[in-house]
PDB file of N, CA and C in Angstrom:
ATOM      1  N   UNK A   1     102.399  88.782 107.212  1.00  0.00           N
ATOM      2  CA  UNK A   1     101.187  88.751 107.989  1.00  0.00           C
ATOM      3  C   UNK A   1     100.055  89.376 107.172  1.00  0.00           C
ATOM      4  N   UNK A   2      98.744  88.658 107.171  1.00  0.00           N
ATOM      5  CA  UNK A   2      97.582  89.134 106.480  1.00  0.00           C
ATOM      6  C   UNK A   2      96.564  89.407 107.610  1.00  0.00           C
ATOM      7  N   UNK A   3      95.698  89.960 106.941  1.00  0.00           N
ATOM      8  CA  UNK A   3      94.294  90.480 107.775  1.00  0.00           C
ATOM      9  C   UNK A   3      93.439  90.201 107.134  1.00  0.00           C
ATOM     10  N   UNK A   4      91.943  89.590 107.584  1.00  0.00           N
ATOM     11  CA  UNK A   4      90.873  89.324 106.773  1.00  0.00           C
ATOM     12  C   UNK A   4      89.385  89.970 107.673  1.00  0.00           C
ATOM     13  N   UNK A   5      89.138  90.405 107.348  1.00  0.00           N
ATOM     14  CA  UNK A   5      87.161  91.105 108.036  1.00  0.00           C
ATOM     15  C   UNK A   5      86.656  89.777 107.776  1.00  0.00           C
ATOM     16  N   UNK A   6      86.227  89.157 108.142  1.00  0.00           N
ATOM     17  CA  UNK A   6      85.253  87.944 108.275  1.00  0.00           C
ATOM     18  C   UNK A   6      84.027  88.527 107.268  1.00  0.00           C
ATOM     19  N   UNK A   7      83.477  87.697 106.151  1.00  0.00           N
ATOM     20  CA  UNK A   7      82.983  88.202 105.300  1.00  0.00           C
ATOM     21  C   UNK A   7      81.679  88.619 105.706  1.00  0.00           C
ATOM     22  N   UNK A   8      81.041  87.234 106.207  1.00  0.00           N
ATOM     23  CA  UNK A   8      79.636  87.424 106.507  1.00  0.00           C
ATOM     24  C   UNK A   8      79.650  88.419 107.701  1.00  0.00           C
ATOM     25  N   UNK A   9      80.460  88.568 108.448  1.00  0.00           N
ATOM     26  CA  UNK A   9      80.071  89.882 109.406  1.00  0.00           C
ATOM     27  C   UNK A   9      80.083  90.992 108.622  1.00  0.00           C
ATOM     28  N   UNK A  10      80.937  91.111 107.556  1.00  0.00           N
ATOM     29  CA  UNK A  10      80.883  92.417 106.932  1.00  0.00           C
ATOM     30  C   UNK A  10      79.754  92.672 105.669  1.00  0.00           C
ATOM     31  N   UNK A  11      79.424  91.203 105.324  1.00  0.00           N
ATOM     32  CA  UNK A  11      78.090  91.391 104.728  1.00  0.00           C
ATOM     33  C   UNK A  11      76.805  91.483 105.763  1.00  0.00           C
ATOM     34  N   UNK A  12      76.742  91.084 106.351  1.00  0.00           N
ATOM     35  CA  UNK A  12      75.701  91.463 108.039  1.00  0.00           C
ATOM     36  C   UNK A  12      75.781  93.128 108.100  1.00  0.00           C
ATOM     37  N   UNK A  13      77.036  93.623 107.901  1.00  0.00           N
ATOM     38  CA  UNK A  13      77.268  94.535 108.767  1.00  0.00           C
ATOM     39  C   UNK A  13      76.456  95.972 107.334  1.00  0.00           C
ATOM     40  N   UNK A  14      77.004  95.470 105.909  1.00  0.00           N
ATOM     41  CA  UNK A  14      76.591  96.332 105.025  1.00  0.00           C
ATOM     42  C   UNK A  14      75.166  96.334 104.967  1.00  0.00           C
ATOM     43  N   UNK A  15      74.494  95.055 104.910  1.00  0.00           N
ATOM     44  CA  UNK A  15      72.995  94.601 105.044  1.00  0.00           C
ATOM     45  C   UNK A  15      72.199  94.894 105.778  1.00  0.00           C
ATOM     46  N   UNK A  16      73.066  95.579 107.028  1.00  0.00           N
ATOM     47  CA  UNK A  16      71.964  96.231 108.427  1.00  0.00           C
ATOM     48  C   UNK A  16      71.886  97.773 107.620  1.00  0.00           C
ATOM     49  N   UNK A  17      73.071  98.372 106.981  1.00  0.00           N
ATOM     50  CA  UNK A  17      73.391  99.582 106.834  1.00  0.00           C
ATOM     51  C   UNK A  17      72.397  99.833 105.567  1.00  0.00           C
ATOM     52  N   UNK A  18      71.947  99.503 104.884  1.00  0.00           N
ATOM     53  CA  UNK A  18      70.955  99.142 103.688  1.00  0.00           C
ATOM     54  C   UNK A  18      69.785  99.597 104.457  1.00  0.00           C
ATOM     55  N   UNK A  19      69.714  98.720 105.364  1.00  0.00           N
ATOM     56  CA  UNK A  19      67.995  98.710 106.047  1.00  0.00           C
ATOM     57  C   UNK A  19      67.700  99.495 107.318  1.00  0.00           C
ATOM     58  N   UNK A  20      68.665 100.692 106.757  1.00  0.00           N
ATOM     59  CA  UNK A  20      68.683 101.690 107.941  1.00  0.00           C
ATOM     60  C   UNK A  20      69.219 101.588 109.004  1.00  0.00           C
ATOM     61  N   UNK A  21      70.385 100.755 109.420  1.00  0.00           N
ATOM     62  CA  UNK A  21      70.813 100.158 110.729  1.00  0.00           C
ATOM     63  C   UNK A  21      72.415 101.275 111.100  1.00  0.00           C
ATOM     64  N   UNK A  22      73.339 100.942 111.512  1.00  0.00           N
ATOM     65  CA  UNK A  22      74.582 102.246 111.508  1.00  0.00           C
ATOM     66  C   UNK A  22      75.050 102.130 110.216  1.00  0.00           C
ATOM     67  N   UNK A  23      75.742 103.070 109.673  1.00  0.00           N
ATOM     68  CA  UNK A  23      76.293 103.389 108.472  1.00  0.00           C
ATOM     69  C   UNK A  23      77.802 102.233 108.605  1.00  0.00           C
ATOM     70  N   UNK A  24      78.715 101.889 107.577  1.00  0.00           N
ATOM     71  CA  UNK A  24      79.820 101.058 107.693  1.00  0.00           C
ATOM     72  C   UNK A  24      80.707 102.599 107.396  1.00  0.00           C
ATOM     73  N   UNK A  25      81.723 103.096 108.037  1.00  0.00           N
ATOM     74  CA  UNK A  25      82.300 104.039 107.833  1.00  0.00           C
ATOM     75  C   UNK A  25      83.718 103.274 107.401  1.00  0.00           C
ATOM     76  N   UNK A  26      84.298 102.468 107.864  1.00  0.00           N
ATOM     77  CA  UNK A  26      85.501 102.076 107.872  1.00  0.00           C
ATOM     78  C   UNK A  26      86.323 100.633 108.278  1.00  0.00           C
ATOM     79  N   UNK A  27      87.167 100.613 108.477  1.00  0.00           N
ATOM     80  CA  UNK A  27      87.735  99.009 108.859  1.00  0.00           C
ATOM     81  C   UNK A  27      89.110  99.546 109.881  1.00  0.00           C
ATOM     82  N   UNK A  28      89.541  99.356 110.604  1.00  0.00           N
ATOM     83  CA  UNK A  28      90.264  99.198 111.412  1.00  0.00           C
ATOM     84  C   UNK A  28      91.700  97.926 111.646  1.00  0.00           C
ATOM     85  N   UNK A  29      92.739  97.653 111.430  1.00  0.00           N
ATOM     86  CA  UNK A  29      93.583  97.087 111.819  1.00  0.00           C
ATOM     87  C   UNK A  29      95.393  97.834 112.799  1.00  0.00           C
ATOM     88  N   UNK A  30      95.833  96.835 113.104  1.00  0.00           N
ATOM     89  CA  UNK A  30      96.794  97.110 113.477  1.00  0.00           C
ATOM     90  C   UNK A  30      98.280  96.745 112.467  1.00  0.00           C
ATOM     91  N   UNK A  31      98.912  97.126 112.915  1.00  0.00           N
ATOM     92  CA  UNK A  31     100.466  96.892 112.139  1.00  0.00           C
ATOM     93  C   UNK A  31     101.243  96.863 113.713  1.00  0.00           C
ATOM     94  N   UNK A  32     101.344  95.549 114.569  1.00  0.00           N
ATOM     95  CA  UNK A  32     102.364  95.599 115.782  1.00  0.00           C
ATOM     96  C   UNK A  32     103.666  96.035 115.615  1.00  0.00           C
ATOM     97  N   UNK A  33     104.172  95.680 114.322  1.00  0.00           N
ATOM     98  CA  UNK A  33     105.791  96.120 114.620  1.00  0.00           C
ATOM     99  C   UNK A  33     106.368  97.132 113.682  1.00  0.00           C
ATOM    100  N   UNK A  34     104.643  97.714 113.111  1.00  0.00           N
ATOM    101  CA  UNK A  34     105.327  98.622 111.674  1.00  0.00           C
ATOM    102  C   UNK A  34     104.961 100.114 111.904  1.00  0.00           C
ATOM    103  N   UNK A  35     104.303 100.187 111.053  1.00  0.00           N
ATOM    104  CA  UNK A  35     103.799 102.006 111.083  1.00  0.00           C
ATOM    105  C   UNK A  35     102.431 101.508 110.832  1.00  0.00           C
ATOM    106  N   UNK A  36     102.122 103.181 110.874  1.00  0.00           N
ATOM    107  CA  UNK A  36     100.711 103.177 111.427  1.00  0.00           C
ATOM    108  C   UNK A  36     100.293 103.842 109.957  1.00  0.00           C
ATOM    109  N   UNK A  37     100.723 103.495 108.848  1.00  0.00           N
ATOM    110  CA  UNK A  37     100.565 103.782 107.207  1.00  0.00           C
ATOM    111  C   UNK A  37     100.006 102.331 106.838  1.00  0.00           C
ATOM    112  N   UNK A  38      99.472 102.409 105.536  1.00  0.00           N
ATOM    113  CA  UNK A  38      98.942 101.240 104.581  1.00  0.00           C
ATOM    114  C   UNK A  38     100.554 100.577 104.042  1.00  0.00           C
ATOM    115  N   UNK A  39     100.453  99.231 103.898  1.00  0.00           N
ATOM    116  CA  UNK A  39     101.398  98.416 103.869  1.00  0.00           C
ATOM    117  C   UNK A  39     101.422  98.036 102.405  1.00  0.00           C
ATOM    118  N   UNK A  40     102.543  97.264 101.712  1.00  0.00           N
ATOM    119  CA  UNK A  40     101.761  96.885 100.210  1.00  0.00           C
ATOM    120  C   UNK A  40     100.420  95.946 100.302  1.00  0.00           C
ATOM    121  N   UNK A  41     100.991  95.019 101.084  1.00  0.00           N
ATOM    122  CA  UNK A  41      99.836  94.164 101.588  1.00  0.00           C
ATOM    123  C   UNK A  41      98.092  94.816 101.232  1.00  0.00           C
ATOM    124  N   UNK A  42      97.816  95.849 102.572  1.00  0.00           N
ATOM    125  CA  UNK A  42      96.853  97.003 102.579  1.00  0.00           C
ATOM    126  C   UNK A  42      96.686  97.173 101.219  1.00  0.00           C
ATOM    127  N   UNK A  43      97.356  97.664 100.374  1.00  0.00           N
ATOM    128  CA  UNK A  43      97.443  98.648  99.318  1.00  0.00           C
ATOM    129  C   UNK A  43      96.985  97.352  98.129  1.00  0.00           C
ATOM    130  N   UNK A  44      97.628  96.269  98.435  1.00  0.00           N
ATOM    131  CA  UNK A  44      97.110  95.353  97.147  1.00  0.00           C
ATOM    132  C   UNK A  44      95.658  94.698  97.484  1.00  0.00           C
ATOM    133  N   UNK A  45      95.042  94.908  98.718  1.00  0.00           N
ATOM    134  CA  UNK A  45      94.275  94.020  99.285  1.00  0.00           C
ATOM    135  C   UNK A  45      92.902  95.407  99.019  1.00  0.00           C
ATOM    136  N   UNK A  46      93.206  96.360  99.044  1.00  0.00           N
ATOM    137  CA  UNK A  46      92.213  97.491  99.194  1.00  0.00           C
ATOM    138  C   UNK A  46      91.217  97.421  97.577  1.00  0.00           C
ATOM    139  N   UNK A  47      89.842  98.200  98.192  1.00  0.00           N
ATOM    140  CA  UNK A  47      88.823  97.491  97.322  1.00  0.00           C
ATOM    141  C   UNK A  47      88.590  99.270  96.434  1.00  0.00           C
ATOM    142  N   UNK A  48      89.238 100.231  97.243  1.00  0.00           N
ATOM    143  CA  UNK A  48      88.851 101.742  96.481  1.00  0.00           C
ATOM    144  C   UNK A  48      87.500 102.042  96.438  1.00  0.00           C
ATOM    145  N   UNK A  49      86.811 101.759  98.007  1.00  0.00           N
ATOM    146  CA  UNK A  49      85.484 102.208  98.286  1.00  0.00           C
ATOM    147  C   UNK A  49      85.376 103.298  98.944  1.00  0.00           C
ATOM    148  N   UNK A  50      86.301 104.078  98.984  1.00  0.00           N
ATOM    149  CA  UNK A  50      86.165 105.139  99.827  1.00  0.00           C
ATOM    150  C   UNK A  50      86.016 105.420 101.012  1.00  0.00           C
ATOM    151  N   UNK A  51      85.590 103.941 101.768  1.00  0.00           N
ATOM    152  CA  UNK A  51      85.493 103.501 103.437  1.00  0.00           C
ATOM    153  C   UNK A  51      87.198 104.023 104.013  1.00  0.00           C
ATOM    154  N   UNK A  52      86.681 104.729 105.318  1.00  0.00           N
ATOM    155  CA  UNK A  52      88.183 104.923 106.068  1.00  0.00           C
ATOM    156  C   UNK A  52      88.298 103.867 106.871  1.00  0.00           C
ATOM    157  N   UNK A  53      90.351 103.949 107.112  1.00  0.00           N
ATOM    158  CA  UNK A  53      91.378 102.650 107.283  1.00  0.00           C
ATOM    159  C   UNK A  53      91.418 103.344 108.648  1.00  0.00           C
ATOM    160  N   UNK A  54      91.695 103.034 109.237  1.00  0.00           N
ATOM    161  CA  UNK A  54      91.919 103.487 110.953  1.00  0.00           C
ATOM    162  C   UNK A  54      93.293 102.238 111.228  1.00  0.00           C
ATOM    163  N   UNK A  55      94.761 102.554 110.728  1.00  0.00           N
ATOM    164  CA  UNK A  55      95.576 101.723 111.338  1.00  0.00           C
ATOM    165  C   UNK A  55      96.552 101.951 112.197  1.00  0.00           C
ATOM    166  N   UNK A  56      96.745 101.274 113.166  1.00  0.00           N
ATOM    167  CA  UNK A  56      97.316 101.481 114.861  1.00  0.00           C
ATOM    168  C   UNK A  56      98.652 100.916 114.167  1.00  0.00           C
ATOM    169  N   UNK A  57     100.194 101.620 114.768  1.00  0.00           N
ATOM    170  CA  UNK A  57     101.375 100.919 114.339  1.00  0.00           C
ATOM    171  C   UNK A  57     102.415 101.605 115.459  1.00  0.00           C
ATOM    172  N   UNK A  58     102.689 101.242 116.413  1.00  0.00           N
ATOM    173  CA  UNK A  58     103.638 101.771 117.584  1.00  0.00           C
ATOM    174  C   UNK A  58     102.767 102.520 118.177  1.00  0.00           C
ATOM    175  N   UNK A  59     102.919 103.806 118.639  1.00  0.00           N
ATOM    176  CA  UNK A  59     101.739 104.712 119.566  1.00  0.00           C
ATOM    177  C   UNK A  59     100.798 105.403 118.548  1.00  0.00           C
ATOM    178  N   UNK A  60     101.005 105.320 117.405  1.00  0.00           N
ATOM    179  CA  UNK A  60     100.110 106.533 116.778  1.00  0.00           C
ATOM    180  C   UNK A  60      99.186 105.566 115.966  1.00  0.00           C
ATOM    181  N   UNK A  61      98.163 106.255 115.627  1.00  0.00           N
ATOM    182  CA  UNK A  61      96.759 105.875 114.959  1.00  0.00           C
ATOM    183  C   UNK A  61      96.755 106.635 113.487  1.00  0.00           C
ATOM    184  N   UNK A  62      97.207 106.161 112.243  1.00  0.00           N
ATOM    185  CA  UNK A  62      96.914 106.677 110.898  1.00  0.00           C
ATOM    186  C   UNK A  62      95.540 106.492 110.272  1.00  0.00           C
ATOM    187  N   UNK A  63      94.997 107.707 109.898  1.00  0.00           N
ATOM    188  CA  UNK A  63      94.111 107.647 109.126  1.00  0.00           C
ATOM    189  C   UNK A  63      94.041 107.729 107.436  1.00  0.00           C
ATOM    190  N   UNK A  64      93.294 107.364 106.891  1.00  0.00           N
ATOM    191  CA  UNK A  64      93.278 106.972 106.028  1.00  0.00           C
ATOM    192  C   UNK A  64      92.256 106.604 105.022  1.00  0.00           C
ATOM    193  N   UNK A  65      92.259 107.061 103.580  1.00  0.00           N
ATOM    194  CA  UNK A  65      90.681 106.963 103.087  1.00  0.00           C
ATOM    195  C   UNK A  65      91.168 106.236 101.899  1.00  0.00           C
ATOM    196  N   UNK A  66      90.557 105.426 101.696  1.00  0.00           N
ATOM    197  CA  UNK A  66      90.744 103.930 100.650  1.00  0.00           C
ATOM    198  C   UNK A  66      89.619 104.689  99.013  1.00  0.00           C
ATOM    199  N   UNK A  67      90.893 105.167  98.278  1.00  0.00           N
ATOM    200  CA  UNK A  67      89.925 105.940  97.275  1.00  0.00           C
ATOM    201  C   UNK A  67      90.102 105.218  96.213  1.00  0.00           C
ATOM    202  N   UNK A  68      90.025 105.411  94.692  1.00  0.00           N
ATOM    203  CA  UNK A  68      89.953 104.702  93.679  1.00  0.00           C
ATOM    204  C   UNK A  68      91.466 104.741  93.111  1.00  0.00           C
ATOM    205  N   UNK A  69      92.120 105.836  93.710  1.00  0.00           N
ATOM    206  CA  UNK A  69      93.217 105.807  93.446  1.00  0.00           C
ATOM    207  C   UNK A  69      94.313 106.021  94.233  1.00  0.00           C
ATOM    208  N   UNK A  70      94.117 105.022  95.009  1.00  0.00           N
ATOM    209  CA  UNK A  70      95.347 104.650  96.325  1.00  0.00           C
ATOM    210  C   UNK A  70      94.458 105.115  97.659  1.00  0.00           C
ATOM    211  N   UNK A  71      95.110 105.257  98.909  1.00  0.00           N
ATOM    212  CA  UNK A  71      95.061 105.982  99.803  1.00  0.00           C
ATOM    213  C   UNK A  71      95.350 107.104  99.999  1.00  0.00           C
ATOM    214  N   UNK A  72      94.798 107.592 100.759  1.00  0.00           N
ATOM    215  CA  UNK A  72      94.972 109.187 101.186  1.00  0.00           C
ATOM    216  C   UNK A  72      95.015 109.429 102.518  1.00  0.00           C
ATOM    217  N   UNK A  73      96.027 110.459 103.058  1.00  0.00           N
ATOM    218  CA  UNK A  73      95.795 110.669 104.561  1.00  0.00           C
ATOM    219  C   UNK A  73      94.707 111.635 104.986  1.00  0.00           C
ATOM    220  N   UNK A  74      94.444 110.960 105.860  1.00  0.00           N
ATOM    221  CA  UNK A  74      92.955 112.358 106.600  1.00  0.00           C
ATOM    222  C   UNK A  74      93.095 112.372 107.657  1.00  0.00           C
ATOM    223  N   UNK A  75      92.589 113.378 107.949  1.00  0.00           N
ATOM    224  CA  UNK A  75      92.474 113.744 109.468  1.00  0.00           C
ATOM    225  C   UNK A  75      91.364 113.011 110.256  1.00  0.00           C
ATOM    226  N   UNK A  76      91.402 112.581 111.622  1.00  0.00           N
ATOM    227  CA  UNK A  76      89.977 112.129 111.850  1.00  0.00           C
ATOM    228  C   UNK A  76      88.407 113.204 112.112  1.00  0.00           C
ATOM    229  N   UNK A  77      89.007 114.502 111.762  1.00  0.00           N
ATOM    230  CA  UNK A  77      88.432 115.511 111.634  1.00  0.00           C
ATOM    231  C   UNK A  77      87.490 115.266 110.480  1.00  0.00           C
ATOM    232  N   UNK A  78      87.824 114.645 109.476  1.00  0.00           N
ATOM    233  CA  UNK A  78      87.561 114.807 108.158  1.00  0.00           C
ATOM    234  C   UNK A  78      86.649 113.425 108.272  1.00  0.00           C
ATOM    235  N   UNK A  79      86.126 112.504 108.951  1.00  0.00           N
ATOM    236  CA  UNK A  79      85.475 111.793 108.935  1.00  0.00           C
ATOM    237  C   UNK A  79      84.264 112.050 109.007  1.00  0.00           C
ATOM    238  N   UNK A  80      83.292 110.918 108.198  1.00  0.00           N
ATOM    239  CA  UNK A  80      81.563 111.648 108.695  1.00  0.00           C
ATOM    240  C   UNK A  80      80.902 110.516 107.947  1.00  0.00           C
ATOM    241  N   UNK A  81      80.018 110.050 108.913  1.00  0.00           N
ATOM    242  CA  UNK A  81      79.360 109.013 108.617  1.00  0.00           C
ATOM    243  C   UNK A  81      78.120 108.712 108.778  1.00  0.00           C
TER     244      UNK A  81
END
């Protein structure tokens, strides 16, 4: 199973953030039957912008910061946008 952000919404979405509109903090998916960690999938698909992963996998919500060199876990404490 893959996941895709629809481009032009996410170019819309960086292009508002340019011209002063909300900041893009992160991307959000689910994992229904896995964990709530980055997948290889995630991990080969990730761009190392530093934007946080917010992924849902059974009851819990993993966070996650997409750095230049892999992922990292964070707290949602540690978010700020």
């Amino acid at each position: 199973m893959h996941f895709e952000i629809d481009p032009a919404a996410l170019i819309a979405a960086l292009k508002s953030a340019r011209q002063g509109g909300p900041g893009v903090v992160g991307y959000y998916h689910s994992h229904p039957t896995g964990s709530a960690a980055p997948s290889d999938t995630d991990a080969a698909c990730a761009s190392g912008d530093g934007k946080v992963w917010a992924i849902v996998g059974g009851d819990r919500v993993g966070w996650w910061r997409d750095s230049a060199d892999g992922f990292e876990e964070i707290s949602p404490e540690a978010i700020s946008g």
